[in-house]
Protein backbone atom coordinates (compact mmCIF):
# COMPACT_ATOMS: atom_id res chain seq x y z
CA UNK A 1 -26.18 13.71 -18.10
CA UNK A 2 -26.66 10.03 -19.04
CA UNK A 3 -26.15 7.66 -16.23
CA UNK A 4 -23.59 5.75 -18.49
CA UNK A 5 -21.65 8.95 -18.36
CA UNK A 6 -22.12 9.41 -14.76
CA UNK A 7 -21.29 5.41 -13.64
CA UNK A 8 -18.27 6.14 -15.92
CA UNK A 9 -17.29 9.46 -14.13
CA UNK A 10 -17.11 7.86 -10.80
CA UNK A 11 -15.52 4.66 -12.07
CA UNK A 12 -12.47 6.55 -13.27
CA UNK A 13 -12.60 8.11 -9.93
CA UNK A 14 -12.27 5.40 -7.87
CA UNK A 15 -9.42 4.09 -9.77
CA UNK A 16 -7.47 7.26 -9.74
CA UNK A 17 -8.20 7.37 -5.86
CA UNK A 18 -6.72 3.16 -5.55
CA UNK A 19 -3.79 3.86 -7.69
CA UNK A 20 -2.89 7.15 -5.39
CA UNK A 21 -2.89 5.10 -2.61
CA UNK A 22 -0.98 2.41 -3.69
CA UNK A 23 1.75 4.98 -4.73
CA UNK A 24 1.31 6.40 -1.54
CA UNK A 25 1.75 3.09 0.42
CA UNK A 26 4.83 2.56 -1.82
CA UNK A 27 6.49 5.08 -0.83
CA UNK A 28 5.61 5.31 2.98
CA UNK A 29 6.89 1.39 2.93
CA UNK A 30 10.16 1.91 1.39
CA UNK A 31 11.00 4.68 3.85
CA UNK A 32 13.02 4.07 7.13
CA UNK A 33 11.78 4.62 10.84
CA UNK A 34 8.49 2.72 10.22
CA UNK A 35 7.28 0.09 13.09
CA UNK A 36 6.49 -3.49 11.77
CA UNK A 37 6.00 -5.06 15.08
CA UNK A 38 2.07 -4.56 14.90
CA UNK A 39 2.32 -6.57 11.05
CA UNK A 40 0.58 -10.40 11.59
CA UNK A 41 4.61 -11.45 10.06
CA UNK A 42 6.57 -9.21 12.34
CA UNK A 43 8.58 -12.43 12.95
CA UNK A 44 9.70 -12.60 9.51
CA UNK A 45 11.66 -9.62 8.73
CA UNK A 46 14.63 -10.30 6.26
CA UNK A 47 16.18 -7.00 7.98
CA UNK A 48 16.75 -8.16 10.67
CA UNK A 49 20.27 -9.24 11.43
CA UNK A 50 18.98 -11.99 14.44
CA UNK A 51 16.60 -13.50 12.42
CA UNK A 52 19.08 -14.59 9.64
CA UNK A 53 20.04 -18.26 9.43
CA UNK A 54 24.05 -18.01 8.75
């Protein structure tokens, strides 16, 4: 094979493999029961009943 072919190969692999794990990440986020305390805003969660302003 030409190496144009194989550069391209792995290319489209790499972006397949990022946009998996973004959907991934998506949908791990949006689910409950996750722990945000070890996040570098854990004191900003809009969730949060006690850390609303009103």
């Amino acid at each position: 094979m030409d190496w144009k072919v194989v550069v391209a190969i792995v290319v489209t692999g790499l972006v397949c493999l990022m946009i998996l794990s973004m959907i991934i990440g998506a949908v791990r986020s949006t689910r409950g029961g996750l722990d945000w305390d070890h996040t570098a805003d854990s004191g900003f969660r809009p969730w949060d009943e006690q850390n609303r302003d009103d």
